[in-house]
PDB file of N, CA and C in Angstrom:
ATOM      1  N   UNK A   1      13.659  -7.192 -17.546  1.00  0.00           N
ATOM      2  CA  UNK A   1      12.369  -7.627 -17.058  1.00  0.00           C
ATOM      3  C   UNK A   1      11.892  -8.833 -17.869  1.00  0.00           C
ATOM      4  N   UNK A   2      11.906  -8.732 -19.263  1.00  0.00           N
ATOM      5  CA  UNK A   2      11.916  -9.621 -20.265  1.00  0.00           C
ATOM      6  C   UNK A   2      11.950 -11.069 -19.517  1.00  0.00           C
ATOM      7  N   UNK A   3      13.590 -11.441 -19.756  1.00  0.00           N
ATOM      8  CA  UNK A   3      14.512 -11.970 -19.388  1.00  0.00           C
ATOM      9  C   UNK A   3      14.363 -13.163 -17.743  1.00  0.00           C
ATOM     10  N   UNK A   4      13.608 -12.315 -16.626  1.00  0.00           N
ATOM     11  CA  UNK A   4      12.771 -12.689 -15.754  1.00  0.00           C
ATOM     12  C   UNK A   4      11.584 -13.404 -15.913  1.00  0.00           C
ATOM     13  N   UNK A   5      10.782 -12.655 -16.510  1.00  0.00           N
ATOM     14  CA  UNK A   5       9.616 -13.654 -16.755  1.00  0.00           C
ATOM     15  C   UNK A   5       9.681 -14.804 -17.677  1.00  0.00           C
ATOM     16  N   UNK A   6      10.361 -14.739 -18.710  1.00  0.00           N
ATOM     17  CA  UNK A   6      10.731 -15.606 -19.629  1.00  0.00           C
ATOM     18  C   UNK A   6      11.197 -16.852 -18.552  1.00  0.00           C
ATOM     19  N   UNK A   7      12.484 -16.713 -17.620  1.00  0.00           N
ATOM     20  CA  UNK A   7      12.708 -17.706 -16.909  1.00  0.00           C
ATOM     21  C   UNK A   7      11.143 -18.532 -15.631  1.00  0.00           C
ATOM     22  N   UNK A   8      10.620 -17.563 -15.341  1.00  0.00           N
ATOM     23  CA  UNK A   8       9.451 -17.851 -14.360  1.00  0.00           C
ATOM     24  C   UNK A   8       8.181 -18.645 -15.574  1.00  0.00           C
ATOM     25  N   UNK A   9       7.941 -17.740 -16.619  1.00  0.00           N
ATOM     26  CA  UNK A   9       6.874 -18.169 -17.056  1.00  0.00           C
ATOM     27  C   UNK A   9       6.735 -19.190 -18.445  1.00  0.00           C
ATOM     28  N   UNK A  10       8.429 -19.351 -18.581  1.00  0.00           N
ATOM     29  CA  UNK A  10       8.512 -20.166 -20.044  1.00  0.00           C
ATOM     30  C   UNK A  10       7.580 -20.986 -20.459  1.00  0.00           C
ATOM     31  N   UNK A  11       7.536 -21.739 -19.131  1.00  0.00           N
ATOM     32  CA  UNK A  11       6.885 -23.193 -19.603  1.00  0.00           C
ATOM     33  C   UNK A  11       5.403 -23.280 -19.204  1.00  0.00           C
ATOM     34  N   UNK A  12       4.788 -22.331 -18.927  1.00  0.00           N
ATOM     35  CA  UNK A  12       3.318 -22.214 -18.627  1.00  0.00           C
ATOM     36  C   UNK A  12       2.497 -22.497 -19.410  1.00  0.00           C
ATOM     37  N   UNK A  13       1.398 -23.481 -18.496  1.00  0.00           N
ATOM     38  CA  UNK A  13       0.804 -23.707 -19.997  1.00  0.00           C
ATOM     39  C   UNK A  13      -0.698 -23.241 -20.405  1.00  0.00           C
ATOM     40  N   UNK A  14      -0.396 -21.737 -20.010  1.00  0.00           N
ATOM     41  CA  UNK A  14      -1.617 -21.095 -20.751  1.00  0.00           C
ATOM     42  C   UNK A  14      -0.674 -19.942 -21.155  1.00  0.00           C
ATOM     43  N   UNK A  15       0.796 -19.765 -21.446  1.00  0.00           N
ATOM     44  CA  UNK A  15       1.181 -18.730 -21.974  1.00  0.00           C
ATOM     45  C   UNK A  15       1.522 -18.298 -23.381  1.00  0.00           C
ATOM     46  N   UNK A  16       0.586 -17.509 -23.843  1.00  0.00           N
ATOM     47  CA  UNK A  16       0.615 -17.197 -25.317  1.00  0.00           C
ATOM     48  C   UNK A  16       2.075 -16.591 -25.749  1.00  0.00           C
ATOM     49  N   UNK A  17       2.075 -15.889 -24.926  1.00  0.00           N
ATOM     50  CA  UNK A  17       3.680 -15.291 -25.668  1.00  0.00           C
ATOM     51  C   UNK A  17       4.380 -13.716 -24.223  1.00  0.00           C
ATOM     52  N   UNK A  18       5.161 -13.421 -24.759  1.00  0.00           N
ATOM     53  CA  UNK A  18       5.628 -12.434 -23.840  1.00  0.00           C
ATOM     54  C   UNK A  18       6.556 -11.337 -25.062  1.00  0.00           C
ATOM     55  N   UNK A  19       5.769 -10.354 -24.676  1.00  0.00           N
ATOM     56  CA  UNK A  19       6.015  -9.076 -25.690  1.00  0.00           C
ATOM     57  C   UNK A  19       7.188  -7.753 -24.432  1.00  0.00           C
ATOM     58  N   UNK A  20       7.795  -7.412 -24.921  1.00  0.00           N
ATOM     59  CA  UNK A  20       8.540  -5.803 -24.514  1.00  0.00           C
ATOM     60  C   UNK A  20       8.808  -4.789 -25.659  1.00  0.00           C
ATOM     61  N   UNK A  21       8.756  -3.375 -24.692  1.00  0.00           N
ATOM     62  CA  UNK A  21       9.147  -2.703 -25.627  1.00  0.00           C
ATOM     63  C   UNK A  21       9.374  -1.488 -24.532  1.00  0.00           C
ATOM     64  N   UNK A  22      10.777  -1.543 -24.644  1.00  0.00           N
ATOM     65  CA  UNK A  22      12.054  -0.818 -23.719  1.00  0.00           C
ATOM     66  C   UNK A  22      11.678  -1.372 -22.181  1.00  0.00           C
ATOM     67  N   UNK A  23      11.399  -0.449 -20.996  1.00  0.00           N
ATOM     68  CA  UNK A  23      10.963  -1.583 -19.946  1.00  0.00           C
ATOM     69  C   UNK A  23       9.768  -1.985 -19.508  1.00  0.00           C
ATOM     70  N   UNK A  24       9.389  -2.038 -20.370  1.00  0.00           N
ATOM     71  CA  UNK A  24       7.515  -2.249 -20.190  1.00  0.00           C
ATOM     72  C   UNK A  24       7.267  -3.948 -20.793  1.00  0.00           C
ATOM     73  N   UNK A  25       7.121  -5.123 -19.990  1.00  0.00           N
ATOM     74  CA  UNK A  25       6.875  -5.794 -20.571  1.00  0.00           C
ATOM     75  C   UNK A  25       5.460  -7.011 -20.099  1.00  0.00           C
ATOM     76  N   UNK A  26       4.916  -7.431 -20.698  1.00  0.00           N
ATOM     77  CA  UNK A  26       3.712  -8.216 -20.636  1.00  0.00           C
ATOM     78  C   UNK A  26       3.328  -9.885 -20.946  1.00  0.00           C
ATOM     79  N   UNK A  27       2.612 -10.196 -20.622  1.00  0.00           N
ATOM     80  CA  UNK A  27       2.644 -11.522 -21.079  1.00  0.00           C
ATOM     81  C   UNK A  27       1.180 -11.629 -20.840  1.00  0.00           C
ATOM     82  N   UNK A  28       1.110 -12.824 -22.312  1.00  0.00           N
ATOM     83  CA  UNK A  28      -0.426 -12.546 -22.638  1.00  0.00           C
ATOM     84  C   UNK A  28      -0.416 -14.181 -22.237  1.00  0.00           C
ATOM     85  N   UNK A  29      -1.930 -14.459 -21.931  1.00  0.00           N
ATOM     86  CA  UNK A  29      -2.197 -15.668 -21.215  1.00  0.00           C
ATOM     87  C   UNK A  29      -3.459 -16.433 -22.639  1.00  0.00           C
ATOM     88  N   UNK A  30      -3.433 -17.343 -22.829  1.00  0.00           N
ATOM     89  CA  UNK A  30      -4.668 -18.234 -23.681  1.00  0.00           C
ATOM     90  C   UNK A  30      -4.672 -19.290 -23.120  1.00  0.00           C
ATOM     91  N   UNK A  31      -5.944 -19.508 -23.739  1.00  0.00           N
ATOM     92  CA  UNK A  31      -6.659 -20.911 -23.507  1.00  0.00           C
ATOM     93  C   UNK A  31      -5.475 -21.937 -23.941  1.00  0.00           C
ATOM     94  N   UNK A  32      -5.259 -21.631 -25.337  1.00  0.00           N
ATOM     95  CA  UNK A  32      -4.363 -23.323 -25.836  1.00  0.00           C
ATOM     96  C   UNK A  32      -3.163 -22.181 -26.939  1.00  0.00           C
ATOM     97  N   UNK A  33      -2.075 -22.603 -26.188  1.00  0.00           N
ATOM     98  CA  UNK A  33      -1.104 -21.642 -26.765  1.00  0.00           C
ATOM     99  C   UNK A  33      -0.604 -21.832 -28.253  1.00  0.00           C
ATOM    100  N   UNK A  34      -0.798 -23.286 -28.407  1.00  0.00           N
ATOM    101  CA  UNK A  34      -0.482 -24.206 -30.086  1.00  0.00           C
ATOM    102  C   UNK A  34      -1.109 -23.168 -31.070  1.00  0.00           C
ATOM    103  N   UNK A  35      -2.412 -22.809 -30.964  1.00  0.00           N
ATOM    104  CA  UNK A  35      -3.764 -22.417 -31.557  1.00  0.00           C
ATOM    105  C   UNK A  35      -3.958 -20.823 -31.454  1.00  0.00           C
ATOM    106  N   UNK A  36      -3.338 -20.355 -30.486  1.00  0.00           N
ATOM    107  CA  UNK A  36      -3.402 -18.846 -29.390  1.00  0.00           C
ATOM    108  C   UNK A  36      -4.904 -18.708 -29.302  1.00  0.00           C
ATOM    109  N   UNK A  37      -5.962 -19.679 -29.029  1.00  0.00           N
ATOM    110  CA  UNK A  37      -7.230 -19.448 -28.856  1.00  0.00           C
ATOM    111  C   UNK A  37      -7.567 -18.842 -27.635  1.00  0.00           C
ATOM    112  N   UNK A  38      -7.975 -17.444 -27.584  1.00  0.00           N
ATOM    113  CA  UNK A  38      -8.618 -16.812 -26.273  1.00  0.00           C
ATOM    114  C   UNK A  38      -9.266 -17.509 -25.251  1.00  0.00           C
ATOM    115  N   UNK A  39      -8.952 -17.244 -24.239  1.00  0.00           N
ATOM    116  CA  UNK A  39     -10.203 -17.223 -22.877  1.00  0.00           C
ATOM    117  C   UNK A  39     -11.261 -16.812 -23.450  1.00  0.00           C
ATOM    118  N   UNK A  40     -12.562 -17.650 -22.873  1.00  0.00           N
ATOM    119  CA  UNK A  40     -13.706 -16.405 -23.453  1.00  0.00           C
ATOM    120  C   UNK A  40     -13.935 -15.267 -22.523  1.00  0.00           C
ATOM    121  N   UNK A  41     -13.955 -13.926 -22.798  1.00  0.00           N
ATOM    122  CA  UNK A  41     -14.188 -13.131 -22.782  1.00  0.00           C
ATOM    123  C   UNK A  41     -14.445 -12.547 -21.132  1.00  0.00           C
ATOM    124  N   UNK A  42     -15.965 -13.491 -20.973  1.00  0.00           N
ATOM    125  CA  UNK A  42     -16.569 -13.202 -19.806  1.00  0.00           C
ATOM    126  C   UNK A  42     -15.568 -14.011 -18.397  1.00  0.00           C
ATOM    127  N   UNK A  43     -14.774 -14.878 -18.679  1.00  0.00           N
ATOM    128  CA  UNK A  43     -13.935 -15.117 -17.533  1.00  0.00           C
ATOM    129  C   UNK A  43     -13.410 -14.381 -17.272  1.00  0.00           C
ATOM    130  N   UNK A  44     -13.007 -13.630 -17.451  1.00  0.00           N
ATOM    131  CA  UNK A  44     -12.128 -12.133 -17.412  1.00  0.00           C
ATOM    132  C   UNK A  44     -10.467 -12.840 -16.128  1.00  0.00           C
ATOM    133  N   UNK A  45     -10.269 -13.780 -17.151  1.00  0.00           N
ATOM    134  CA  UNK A  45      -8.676 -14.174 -16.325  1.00  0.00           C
ATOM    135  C   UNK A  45      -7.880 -12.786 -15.959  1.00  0.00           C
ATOM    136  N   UNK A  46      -7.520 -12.102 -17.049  1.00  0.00           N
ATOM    137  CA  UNK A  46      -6.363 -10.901 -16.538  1.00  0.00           C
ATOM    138  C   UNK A  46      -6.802 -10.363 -15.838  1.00  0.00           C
ATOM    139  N   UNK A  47      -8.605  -9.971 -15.194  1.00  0.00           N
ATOM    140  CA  UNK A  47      -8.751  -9.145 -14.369  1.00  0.00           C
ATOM    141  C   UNK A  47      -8.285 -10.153 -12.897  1.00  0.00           C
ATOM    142  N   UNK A  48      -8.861 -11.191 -13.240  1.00  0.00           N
ATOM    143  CA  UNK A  48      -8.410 -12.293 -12.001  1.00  0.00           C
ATOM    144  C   UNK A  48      -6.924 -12.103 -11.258  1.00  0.00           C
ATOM    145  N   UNK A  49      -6.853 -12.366 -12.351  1.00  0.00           N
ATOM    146  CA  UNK A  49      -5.041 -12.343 -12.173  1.00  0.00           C
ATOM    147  C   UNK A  49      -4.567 -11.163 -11.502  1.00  0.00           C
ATOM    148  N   UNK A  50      -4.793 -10.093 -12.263  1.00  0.00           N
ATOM    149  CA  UNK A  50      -4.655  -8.387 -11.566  1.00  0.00           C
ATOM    150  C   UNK A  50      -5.162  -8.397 -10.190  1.00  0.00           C
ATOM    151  N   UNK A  51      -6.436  -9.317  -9.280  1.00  0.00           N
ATOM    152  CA  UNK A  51      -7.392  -9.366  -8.163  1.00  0.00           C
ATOM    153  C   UNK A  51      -6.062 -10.295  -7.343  1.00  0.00           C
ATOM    154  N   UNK A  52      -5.924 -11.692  -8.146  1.00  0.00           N
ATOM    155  CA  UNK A  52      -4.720 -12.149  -7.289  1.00  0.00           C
ATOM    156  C   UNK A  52      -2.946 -11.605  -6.741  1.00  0.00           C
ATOM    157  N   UNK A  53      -3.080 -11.031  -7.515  1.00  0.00           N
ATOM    158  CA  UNK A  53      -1.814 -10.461  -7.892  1.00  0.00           C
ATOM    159  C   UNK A  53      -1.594  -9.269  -6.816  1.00  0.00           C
ATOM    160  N   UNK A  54      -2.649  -8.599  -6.690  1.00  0.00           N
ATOM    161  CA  UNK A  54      -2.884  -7.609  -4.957  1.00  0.00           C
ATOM    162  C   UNK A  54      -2.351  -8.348  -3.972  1.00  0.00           C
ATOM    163  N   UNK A  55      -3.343  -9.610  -3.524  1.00  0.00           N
ATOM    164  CA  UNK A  55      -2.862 -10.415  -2.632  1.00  0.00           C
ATOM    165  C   UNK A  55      -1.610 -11.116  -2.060  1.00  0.00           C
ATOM    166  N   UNK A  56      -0.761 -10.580  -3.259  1.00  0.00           N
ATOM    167  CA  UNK A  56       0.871 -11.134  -3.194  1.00  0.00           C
ATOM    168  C   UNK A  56       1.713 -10.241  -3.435  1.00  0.00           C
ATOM    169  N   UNK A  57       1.084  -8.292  -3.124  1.00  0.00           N
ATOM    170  CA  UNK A  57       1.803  -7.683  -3.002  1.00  0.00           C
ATOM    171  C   UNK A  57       2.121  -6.714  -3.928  1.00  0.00           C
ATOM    172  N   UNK A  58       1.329  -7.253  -5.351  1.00  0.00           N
ATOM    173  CA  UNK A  58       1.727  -6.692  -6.914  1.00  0.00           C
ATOM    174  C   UNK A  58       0.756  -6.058  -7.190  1.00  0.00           C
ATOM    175  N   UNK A  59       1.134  -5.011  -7.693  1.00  0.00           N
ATOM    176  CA  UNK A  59       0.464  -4.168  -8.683  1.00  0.00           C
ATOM    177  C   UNK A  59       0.049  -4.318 -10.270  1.00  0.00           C
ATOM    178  N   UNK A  60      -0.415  -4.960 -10.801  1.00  0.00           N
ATOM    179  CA  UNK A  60      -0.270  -5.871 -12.168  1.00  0.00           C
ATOM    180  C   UNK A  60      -1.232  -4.919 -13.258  1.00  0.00           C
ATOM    181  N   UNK A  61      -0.900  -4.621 -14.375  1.00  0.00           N
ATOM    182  CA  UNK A  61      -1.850  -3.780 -15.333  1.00  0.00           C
ATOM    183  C   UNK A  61      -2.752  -4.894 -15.893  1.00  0.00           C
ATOM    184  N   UNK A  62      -3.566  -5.235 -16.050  1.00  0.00           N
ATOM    185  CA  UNK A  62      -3.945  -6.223 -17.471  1.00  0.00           C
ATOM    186  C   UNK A  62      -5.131  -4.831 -18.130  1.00  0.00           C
ATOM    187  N   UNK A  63      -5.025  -5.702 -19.392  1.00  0.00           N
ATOM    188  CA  UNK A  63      -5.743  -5.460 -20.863  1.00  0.00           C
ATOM    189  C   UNK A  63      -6.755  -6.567 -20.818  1.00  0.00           C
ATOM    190  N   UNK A  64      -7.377  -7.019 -20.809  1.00  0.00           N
ATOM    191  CA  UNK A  64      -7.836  -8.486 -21.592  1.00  0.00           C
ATOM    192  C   UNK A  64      -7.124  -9.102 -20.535  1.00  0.00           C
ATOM    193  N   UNK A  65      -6.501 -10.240 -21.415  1.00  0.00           N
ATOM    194  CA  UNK A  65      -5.831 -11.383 -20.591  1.00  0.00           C
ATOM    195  C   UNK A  65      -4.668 -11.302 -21.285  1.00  0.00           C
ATOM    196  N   UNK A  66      -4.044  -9.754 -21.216  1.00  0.00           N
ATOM    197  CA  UNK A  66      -3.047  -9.386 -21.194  1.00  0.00           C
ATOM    198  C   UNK A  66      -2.175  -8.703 -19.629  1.00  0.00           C
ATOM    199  N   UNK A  67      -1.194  -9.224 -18.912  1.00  0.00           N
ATOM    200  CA  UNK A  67      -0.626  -8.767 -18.034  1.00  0.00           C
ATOM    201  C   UNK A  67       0.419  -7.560 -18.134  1.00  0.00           C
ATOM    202  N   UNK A  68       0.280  -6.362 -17.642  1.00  0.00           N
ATOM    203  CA  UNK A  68       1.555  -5.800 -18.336  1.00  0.00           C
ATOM    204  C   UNK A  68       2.609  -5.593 -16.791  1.00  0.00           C
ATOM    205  N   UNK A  69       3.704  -5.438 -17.295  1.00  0.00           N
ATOM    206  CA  UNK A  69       4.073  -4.726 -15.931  1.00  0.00           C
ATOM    207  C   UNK A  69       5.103  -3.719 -16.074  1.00  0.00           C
ATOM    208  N   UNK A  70       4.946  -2.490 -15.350  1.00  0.00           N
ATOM    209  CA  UNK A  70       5.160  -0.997 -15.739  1.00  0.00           C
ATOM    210  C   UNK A  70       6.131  -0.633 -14.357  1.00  0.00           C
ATOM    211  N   UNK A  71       7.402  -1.026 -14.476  1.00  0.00           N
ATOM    212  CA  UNK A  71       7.883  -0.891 -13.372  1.00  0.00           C
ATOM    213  C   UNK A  71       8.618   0.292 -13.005  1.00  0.00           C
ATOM    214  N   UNK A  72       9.198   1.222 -12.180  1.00  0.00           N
ATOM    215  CA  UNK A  72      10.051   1.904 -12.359  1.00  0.00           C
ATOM    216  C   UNK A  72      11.220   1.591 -12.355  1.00  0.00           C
ATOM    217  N   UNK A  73      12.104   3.322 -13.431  1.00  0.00           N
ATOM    218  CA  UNK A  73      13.103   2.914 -13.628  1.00  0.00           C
ATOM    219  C   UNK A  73      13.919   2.209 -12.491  1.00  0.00           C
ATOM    220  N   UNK A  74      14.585   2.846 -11.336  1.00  0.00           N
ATOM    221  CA  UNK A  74      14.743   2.500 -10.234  1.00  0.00           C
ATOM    222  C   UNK A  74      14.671   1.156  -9.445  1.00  0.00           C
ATOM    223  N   UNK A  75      14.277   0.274  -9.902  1.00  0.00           N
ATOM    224  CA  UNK A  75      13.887  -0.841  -9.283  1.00  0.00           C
ATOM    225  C   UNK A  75      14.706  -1.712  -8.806  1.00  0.00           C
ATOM    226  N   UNK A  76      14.832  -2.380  -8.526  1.00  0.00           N
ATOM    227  CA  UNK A  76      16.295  -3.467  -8.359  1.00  0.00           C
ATOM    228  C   UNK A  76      16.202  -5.092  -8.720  1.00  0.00           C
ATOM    229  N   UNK A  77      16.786  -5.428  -9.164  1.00  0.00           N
ATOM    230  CA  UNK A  77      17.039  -6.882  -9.671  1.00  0.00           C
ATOM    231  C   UNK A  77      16.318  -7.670  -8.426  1.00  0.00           C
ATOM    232  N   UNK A  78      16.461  -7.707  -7.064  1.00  0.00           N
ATOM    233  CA  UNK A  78      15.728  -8.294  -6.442  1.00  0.00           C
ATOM    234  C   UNK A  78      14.144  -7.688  -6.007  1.00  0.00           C
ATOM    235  N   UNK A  79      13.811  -6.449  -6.297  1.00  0.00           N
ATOM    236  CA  UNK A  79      12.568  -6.819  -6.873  1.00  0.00           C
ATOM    237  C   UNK A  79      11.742  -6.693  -7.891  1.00  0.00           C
ATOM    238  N   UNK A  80      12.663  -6.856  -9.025  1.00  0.00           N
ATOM    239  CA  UNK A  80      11.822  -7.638  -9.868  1.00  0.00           C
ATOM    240  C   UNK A  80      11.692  -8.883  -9.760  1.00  0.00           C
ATOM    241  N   UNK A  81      12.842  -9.676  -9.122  1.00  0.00           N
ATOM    242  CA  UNK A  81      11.975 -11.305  -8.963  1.00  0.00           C
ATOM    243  C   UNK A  81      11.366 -11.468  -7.541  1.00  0.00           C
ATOM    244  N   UNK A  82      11.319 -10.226  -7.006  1.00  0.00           N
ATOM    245  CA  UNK A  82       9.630 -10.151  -6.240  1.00  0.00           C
ATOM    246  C   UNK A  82       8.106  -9.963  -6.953  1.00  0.00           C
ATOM    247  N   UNK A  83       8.803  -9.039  -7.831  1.00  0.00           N
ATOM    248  CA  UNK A  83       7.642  -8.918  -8.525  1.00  0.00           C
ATOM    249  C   UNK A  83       7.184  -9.917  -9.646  1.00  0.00           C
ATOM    250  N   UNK A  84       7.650 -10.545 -10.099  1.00  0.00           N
ATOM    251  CA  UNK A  84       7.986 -11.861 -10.935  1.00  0.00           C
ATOM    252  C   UNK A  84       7.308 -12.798 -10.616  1.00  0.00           C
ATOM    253  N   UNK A  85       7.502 -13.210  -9.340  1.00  0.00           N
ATOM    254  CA  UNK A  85       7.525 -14.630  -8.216  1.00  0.00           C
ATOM    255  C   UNK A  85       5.962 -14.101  -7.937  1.00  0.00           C
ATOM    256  N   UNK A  86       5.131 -12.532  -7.665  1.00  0.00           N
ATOM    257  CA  UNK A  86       4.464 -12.306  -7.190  1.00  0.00           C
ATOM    258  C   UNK A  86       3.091 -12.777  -8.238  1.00  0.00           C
ATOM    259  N   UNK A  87       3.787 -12.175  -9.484  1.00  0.00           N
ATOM    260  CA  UNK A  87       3.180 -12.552 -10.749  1.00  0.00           C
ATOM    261  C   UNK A  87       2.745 -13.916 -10.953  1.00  0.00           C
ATOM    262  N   UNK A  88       3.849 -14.684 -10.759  1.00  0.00           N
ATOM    263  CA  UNK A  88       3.175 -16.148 -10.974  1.00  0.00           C
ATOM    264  C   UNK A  88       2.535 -17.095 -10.614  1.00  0.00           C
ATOM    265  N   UNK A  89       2.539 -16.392  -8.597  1.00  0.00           N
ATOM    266  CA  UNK A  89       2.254 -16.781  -7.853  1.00  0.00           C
ATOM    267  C   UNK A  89       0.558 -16.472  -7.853  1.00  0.00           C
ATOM    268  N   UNK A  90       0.282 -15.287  -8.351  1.00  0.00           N
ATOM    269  CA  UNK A  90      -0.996 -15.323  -9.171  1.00  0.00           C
ATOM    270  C   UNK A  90      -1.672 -15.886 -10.175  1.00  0.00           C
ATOM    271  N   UNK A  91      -0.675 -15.703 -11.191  1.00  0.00           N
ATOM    272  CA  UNK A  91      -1.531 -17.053 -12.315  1.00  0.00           C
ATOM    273  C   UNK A  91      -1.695 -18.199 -11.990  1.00  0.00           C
ATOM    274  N   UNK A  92      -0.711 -18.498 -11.168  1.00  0.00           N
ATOM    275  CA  UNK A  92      -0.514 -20.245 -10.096  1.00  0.00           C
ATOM    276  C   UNK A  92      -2.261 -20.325  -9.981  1.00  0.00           C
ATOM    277  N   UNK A  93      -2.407 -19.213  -9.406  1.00  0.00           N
ATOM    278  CA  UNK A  93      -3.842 -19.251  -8.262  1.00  0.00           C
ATOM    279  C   UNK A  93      -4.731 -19.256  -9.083  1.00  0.00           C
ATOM    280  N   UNK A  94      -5.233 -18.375 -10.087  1.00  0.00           N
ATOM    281  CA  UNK A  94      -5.895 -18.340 -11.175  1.00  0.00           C
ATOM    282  C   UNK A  94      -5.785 -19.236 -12.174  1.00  0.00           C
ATOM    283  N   UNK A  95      -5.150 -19.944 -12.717  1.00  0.00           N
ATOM    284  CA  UNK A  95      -4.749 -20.609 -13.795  1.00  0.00           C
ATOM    285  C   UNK A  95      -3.922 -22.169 -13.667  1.00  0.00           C
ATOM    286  N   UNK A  96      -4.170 -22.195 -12.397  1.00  0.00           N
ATOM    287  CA  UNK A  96      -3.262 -23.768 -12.402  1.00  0.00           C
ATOM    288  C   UNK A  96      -1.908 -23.565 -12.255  1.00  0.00           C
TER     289      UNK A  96
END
């Protein structure tokens, strides 16, 4: 899952970083990634993102303007880069 988003979201440029731990993995979004200075607060991007992210089919966890995604085991390589594509296709919308 890692591995996926890393290719979709490398070069984004509000992406703070991308964390896993076994198949659970997330990617946290900031203002200025150099700095990792937060969104403020009241924009509530990850909830945005989680609101866009319906619209394209995804189910998305956020924290903050943290994204997680909790997939089952079961899943298949093609959709996770449904779910991937669905993901970014949200921050696209939200975030430039």
């Amino acid at each position: 899952m890692r591995r996926y988003a890393a290719e979709k979201f490398g070069n984004h440029k509000h992406l703070g970083e991308i964390r896993s731990c076994g198949f659970i993995s997330c990617l946290e979004f900031v203002e200025n990634p150099e700095t990792k200075a937060a969104f403020d607060w009241k924009d509530r991007i990850g909830f945005q993102i989680h609101r866009a992210a319906l619209k394209h089919g995804a189910f998305l966890r956020n924290m903050g303007d943290v994204i997680y995604f909790l997939p089952p085991y079961i899943i298949t390589e093609d959709e996770i880069t449904t779910l991937i594509d669905a993901a970014y296709a949200a921050t696209t919308e939200v975030l430039g």
